[in-house]
C-alpha atoms as a PDB file:
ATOM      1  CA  UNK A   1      33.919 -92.428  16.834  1.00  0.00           C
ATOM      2  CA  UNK A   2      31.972 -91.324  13.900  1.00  0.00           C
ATOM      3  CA  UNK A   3      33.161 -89.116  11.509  1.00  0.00           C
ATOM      4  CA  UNK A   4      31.948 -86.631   8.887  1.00  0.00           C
ATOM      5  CA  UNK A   5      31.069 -88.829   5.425  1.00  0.00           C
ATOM      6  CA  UNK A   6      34.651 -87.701   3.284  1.00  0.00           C
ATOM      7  CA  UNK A   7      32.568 -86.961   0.120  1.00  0.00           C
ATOM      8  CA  UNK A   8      29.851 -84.783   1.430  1.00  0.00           C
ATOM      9  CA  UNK A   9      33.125 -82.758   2.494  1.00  0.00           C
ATOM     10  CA  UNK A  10      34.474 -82.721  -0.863  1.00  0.00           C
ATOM     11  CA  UNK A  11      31.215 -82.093  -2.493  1.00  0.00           C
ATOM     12  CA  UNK A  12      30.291 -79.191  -0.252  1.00  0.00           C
ATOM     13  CA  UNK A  13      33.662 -77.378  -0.796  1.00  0.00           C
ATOM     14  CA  UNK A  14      33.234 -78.063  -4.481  1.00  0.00           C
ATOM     15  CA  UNK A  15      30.180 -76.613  -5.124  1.00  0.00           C
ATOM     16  CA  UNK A  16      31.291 -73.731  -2.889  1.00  0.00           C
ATOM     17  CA  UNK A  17      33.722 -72.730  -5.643  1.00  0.00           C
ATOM     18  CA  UNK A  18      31.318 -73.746  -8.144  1.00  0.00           C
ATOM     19  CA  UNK A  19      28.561 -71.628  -7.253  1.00  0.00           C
ATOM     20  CA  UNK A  20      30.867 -68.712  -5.693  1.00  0.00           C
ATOM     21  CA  UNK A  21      33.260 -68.754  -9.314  1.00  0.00           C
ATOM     22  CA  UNK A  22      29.627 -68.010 -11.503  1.00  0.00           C
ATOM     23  CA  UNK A  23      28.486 -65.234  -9.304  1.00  0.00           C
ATOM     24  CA  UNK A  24      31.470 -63.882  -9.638  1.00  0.00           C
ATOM     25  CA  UNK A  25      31.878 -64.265 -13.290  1.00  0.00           C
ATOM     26  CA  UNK A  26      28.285 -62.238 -13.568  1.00  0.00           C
ATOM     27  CA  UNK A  27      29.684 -59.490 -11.381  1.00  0.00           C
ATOM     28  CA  UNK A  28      33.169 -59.560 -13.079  1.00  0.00           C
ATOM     29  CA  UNK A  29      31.245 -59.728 -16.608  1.00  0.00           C
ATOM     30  CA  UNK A  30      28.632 -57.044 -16.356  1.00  0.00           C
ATOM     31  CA  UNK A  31      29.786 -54.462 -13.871  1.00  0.00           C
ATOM     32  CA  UNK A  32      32.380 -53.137 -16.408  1.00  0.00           C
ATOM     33  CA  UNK A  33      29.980 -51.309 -17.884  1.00  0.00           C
ATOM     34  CA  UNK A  34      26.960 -50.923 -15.378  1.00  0.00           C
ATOM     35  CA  UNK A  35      28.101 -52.129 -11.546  1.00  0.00           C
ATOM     36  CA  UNK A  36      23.933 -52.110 -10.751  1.00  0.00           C
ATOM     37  CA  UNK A  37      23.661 -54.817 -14.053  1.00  0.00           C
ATOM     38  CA  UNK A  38      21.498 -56.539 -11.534  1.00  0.00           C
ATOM     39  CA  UNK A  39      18.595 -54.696 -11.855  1.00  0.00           C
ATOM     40  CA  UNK A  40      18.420 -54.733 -15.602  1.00  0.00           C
ATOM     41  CA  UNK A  41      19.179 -58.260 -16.495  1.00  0.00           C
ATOM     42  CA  UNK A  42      17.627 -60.014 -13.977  1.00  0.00           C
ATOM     43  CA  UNK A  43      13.983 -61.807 -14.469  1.00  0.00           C
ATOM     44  CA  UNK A  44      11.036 -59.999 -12.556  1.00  0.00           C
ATOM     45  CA  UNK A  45      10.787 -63.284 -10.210  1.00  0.00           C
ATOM     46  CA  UNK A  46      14.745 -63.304  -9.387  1.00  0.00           C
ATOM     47  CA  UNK A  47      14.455 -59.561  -8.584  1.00  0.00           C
ATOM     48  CA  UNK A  48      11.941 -60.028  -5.928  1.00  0.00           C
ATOM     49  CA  UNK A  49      13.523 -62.738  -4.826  1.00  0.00           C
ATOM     50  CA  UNK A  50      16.624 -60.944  -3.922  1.00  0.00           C
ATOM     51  CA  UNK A  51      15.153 -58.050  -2.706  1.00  0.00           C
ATOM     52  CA  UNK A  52      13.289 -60.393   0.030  1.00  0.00           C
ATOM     53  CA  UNK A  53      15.667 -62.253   0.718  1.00  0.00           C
ATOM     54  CA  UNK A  54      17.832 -58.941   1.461  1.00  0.00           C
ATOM     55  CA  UNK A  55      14.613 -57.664   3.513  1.00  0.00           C
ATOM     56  CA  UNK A  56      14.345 -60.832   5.626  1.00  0.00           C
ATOM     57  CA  UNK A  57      18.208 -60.706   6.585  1.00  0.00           C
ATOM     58  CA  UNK A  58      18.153 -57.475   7.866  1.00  0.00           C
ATOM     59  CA  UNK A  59      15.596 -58.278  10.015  1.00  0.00           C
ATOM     60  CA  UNK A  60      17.223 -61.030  11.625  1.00  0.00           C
ATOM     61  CA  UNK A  61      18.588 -59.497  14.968  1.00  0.00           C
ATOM     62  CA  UNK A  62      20.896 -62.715  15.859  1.00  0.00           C
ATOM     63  CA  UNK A  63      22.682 -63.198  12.697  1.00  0.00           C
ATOM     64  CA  UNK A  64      25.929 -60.807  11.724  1.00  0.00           C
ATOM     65  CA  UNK A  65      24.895 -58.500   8.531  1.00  0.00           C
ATOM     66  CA  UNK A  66      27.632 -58.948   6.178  1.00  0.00           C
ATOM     67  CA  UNK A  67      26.911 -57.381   2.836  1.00  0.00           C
ATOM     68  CA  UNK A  68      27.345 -59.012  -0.058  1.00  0.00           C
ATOM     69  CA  UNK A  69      26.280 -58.942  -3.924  1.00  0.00           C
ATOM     70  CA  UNK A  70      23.082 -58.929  -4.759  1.00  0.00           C
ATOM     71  CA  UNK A  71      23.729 -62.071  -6.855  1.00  0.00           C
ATOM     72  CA  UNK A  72      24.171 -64.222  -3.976  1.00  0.00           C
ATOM     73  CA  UNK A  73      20.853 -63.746  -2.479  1.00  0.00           C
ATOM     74  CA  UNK A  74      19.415 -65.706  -5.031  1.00  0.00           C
ATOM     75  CA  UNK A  75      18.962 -69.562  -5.771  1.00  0.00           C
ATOM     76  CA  UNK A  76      21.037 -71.848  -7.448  1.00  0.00           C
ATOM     77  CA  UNK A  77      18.320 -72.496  -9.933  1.00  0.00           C
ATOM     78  CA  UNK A  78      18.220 -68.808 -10.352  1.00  0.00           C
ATOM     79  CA  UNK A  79      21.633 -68.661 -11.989  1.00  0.00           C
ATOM     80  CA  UNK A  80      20.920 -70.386 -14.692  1.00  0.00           C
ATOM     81  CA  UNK A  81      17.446 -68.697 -15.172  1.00  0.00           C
ATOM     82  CA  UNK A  82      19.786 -65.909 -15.870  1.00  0.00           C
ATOM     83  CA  UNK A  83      22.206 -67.391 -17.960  1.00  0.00           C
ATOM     84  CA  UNK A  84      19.608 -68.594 -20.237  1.00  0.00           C
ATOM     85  CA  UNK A  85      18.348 -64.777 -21.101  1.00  0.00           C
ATOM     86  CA  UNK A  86      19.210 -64.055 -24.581  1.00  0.00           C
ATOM     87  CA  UNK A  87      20.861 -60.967 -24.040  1.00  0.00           C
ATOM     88  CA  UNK A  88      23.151 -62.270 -20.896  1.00  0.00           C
ATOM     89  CA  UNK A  89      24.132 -65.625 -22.869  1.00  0.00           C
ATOM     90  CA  UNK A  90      25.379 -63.048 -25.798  1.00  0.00           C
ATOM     91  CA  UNK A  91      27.007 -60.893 -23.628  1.00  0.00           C
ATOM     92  CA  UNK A  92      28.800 -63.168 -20.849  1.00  0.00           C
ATOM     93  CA  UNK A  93      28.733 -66.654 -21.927  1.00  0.00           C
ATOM     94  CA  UNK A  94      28.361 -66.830 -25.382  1.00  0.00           C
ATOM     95  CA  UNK A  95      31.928 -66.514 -26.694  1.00  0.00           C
ATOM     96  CA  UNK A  96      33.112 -68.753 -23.446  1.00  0.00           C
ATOM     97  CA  UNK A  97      30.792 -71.611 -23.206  1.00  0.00           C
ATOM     98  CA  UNK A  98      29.326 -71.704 -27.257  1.00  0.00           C
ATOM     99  CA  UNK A  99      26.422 -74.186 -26.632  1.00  0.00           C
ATOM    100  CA  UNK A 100      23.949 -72.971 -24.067  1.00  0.00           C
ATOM    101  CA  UNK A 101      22.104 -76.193 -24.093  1.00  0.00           C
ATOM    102  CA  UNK A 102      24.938 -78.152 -22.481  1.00  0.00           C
ATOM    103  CA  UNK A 103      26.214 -75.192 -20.372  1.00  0.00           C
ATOM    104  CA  UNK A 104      22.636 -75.408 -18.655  1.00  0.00           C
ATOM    105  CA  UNK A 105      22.231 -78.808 -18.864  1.00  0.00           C
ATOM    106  CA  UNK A 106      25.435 -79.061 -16.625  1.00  0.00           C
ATOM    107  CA  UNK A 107      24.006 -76.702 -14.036  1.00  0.00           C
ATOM    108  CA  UNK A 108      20.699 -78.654 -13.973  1.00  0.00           C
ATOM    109  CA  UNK A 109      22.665 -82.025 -13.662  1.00  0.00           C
ATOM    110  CA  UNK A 110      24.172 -80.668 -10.487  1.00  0.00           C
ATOM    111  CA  UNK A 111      21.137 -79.570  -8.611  1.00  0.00           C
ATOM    112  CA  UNK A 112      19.723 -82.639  -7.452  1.00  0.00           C
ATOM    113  CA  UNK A 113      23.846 -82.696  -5.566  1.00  0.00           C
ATOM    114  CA  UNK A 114      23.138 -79.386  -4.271  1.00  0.00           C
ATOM    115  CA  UNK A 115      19.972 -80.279  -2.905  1.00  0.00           C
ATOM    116  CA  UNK A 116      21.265 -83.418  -1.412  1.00  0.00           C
ATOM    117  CA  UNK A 117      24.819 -81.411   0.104  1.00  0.00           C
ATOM    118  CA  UNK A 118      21.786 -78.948   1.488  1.00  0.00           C
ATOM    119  CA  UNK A 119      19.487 -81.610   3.471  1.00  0.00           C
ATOM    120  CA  UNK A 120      22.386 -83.516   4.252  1.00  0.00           C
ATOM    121  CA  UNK A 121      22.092 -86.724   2.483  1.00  0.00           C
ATOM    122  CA  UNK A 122      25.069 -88.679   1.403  1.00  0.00           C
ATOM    123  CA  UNK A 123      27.045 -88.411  -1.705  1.00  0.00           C
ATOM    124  CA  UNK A 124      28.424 -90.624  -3.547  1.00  0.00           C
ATOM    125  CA  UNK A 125      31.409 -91.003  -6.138  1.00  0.00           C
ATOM    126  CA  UNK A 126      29.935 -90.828  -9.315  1.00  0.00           C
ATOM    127  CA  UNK A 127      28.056 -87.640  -8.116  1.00  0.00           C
ATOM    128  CA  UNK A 128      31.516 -86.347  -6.933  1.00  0.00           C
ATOM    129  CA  UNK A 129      32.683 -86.990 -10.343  1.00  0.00           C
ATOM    130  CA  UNK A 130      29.726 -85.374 -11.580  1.00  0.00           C
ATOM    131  CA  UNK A 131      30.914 -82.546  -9.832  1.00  0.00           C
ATOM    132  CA  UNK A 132      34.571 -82.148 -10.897  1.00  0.00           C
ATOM    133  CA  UNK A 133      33.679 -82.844 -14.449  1.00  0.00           C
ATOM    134  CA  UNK A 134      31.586 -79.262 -14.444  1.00  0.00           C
ATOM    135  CA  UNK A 135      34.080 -77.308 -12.215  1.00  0.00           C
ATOM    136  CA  UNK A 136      36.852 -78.213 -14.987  1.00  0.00           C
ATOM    137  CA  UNK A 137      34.696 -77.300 -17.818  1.00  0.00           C
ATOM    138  CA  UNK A 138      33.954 -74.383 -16.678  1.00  0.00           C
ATOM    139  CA  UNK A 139      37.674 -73.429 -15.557  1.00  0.00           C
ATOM    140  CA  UNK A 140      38.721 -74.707 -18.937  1.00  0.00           C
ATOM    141  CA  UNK A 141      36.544 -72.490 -20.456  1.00  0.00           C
ATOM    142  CA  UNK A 142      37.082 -69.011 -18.641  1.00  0.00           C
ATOM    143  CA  UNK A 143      41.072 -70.149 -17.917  1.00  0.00           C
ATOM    144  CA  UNK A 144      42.391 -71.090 -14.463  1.00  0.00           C
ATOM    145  CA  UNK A 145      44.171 -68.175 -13.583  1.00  0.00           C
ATOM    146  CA  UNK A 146      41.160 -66.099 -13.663  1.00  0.00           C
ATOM    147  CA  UNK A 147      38.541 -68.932 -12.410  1.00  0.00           C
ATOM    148  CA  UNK A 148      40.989 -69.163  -9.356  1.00  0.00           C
ATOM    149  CA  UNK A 149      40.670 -65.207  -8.815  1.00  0.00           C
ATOM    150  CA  UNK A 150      36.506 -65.453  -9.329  1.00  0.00           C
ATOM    151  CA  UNK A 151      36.203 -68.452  -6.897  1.00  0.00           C
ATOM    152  CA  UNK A 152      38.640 -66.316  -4.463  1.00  0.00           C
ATOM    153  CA  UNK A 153      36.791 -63.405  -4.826  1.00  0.00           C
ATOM    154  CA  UNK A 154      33.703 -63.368  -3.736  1.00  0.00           C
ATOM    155  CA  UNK A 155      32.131 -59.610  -3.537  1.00  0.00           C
ATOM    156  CA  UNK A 156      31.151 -58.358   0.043  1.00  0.00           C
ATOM    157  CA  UNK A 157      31.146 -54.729   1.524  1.00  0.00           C
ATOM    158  CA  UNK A 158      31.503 -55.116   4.983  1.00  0.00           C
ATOM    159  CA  UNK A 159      32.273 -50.530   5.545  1.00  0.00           C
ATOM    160  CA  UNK A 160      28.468 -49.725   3.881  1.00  0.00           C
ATOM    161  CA  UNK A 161      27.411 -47.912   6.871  1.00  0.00           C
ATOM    162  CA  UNK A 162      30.838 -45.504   6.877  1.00  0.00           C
ATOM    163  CA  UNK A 163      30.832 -44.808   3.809  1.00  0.00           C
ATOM    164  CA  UNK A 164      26.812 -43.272   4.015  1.00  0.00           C
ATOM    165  CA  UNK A 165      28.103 -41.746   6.892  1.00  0.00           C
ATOM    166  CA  UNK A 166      31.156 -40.286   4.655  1.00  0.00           C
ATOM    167  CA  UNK A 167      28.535 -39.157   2.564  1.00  0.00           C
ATOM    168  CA  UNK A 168      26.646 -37.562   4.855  1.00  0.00           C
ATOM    169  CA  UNK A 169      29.380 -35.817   6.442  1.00  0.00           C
ATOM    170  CA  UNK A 170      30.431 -34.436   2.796  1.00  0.00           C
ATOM    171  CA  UNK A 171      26.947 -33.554   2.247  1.00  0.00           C
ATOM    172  CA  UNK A 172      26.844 -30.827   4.983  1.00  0.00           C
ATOM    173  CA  UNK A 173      30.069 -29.545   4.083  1.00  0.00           C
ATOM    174  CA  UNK A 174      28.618 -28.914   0.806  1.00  0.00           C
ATOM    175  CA  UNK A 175      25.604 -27.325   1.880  1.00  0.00           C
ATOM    176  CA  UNK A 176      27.465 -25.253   4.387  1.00  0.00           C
ATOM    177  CA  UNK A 177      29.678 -23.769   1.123  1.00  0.00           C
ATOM    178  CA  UNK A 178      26.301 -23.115  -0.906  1.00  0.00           C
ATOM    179  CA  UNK A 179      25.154 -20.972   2.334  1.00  0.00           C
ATOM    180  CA  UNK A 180      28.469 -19.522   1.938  1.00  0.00           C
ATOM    181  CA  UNK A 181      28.620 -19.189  -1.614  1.00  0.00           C
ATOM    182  CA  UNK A 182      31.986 -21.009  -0.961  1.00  0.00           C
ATOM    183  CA  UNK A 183      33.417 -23.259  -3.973  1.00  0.00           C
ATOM    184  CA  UNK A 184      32.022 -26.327  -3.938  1.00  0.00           C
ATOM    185  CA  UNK A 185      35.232 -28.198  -5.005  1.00  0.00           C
ATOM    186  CA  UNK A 186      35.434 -32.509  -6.132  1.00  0.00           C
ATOM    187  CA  UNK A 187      32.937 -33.946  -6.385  1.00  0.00           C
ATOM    188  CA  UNK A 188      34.259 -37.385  -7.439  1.00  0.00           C
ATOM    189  CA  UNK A 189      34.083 -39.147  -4.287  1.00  0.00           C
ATOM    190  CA  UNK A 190      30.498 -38.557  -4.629  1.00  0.00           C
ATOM    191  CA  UNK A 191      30.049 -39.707  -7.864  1.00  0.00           C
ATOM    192  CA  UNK A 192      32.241 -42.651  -7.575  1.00  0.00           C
ATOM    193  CA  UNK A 193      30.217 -43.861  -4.747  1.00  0.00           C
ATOM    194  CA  UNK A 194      26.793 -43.457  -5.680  1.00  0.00           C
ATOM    195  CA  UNK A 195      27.828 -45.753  -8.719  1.00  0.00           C
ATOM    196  CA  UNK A 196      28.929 -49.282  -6.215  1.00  0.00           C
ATOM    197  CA  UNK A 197      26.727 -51.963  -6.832  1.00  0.00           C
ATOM    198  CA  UNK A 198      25.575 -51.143  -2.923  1.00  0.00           C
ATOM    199  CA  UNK A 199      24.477 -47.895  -3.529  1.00  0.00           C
ATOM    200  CA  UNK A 200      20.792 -48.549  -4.382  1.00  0.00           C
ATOM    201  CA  UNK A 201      16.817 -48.283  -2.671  1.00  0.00           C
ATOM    202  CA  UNK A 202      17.005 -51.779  -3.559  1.00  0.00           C
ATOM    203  CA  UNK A 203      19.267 -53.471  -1.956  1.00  0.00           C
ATOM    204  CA  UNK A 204      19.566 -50.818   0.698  1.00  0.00           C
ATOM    205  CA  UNK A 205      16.089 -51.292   1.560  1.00  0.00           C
ATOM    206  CA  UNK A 206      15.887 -47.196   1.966  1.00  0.00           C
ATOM    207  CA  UNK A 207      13.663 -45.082   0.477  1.00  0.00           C
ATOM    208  CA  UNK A 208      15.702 -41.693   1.310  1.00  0.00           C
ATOM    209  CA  UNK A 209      18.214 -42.816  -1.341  1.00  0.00           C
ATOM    210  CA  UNK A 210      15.936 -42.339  -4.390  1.00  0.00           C
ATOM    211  CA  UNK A 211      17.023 -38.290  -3.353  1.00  0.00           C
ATOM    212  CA  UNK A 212      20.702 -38.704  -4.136  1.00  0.00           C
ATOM    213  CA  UNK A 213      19.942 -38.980  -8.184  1.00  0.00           C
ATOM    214  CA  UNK A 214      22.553 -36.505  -8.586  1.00  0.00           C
ATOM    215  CA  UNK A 215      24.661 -36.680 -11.776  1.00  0.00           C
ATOM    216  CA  UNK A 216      28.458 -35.251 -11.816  1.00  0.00           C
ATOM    217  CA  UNK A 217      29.493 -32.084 -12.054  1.00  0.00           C
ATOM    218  CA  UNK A 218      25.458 -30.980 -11.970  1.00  0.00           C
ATOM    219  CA  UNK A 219      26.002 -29.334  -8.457  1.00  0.00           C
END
């Protein structure tokens, strides 16, 4: 019986946690400061690129919608596109990784594996090697303890459509205590979520969401 070629296995699940631990590190990196980072530091052609990508998904009847990060509707090439911005290398890498030649050469050394792993052509050991050299670099680098939490942690929001429904729901309540000149009370819940990473036109691909620009406290 035949079986499964062993490295294209390993390879696969390796650049899995390669490619899943750098998204990460972006989102775990900029959003402590700015959770929609993605729409500033990203080139113009990466931006679209998401944003189709999004588009096309959602219009895709037979496959499961399960939201995740902007970041991962780009490339693998694209990560290192934005990497190599002067501003993100300073910000994210810089103090990690030092030399952002041979940080991105290591990422372009691995595509030609990725695009074999993706068209299903064997692998062999040295690229295997190839592979596990970069993965311990880079968890050398950031440390293992968090590298095991990025590769772990990949960033999804499955409950998008309850929570604009939660949203909605407060909405009314507040405009029924402005017709009643009631107290408005918190509005934190609010403000908290019209500041997740999800809560965009962008990525939501709505337009009615440019109309919730509302700032704390301003109501």
């Amino acid at each position: 019986m035949a079986t499964f070629p062993e490295n294209n296995i390993v390879a696969y699940e390796l650049l899995y946690k390669l490619e899943v631990g750098l998204r990460e590190f972006l989102i775990d990196t900029f959003g402590r400061e700015d959770q929609k980072w993605w729409k500033q530091r990203l080139p113009p052609d990466v931006f679209d690129k998401l944003k189709n990508g999004r588009e096309q998904e959602r219009k895709i009847k037979w496959v499961e919608l399960l939201p995740h990060h902007p970041i991962y509707y780009i490339d693998f090439p694209d990560l290192k596109k934005i990497i190599e911005i002067k501003d993100n290398w300073r910000d994210a890498f810089q103090s990690f990784f030092a030399d952002k030649d041979v940080f991105c050469g290591g990422l372009r050394e691995l595509e030609p594996i990725r695009n074999k792993i993706a068209h299903s052509r064997r692998i062999s050991d040295s690229e295997i090697h190839m592979l596990k050299g970069n993965i311990a670099k880079f968890e050398s680098a950031v440390g293992k303890e968090r590298w095991d939490k990025l590769v772990l942690g990949q960033t999804v929001e499955p409950s998008i459509s309850e929570k604009i429904i939660s949203l909605r729901e407060l909405s009314n309540s507040i405009f029924q205590k402005i017709i009643e000149c009631s107290p408005i009370g918190n509005l934190d819940t609010w403000s908290k979520l019209m500041q997740e990473w999800w809560f965009d036109s962008d990525y939501l691909c709505l337009r009615w969401i440019r109309l919730f620009r509302v700032e704390k406290g301003s109501v």
